[in-house]
Protein backbone atom coordinates (compact mmCIF):
# COMPACT_ATOMS: atom_id res chain seq x y z
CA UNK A 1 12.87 -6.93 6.26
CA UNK A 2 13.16 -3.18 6.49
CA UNK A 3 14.81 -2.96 2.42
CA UNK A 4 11.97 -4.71 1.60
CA UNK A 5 9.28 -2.65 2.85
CA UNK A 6 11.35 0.38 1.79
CA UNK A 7 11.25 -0.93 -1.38
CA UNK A 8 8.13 -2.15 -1.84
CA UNK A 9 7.10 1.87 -0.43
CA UNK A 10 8.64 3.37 -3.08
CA UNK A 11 7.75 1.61 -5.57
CA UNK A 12 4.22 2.21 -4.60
CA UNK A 13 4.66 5.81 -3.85
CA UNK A 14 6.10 6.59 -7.19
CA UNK A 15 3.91 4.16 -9.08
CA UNK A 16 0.76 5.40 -7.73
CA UNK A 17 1.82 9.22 -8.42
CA UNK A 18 3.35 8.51 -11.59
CA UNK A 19 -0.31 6.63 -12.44
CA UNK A 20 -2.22 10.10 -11.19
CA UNK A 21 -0.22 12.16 -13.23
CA UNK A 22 -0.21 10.35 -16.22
CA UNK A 23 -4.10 9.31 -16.12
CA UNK A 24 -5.55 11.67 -14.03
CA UNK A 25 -9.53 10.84 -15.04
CA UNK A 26 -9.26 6.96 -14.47
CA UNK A 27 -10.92 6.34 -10.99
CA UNK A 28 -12.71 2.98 -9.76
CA UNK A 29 -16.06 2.74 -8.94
CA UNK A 30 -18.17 0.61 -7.70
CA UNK A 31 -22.03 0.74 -6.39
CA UNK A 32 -21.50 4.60 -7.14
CA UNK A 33 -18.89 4.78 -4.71
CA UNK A 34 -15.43 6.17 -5.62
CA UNK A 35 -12.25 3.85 -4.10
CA UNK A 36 -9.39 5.20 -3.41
CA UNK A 37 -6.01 3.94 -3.59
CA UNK A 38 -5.83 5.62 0.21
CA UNK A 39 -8.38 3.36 1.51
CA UNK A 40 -6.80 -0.10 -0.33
CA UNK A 41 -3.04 1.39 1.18
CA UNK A 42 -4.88 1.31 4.93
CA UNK A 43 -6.39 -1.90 4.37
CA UNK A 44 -3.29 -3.74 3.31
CA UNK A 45 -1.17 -2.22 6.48
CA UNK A 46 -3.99 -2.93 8.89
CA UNK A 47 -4.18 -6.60 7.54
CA UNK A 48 -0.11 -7.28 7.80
CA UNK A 49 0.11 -5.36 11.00
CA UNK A 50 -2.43 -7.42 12.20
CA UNK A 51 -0.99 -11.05 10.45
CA UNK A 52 2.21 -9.92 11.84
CA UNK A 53 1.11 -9.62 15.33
CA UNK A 54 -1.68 -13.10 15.69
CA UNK A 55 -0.27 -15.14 12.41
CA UNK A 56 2.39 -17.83 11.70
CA UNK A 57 5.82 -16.07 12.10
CA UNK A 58 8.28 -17.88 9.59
CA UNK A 59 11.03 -15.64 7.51
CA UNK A 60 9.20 -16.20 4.48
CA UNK A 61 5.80 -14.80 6.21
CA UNK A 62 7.47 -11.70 7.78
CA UNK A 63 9.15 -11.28 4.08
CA UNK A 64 5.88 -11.31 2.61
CA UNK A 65 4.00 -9.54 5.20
CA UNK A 66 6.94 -6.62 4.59
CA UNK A 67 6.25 -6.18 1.20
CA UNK A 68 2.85 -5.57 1.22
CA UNK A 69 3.28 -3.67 4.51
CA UNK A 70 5.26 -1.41 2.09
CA UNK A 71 3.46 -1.77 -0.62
CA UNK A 72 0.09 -0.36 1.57
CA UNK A 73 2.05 2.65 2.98
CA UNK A 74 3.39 3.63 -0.04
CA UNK A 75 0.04 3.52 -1.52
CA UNK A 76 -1.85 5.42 1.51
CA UNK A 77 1.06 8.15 2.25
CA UNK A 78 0.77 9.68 -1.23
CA UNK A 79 -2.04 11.90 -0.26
CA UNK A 80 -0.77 13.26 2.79
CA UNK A 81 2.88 13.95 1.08
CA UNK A 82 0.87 16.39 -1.47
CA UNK A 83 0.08 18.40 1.72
């Protein structure tokens, strides 16, 4: 489980800085509000954290629930790593 979400966190750290760099004026808005890639990373690692804690537990869950654990920190830790 822990490869995967290392992985999965660098593949979504690099992606997502490799996407800022190369388009840095393409942002997603909806209703006039700006969403950030921060705010999808802390949604995805609440909802696993949570899944992993009250949901089914089989190896293919906690697989799952690794890579998108992963995939959300990778995605929320790239602003505070350009601190």
């Amino acid at each position: 489980m822990a490869f995967i979400a290392i992985a999965a966190f660098l593949v979504s750290f690099f992606g997502s800085r490799l996407f800022a760099t190369a388009c840095p004026t393409r942002v997603v808005v909806g209703s006039g509000i700006h969403f950030h890639h921060f705010w999808y990373g802390i949604g995805m690692v609440a909802l696993t954290g949570w899944l992993a804690i009250v949901g089914k537990r089989t190896d293919r869950l906690d697989r799952a629930y690794a890579l998108v654990y992963g995939l959300g920190l990778g995605s929320s830790e790239t602003k505070s790593a350009c601190f």
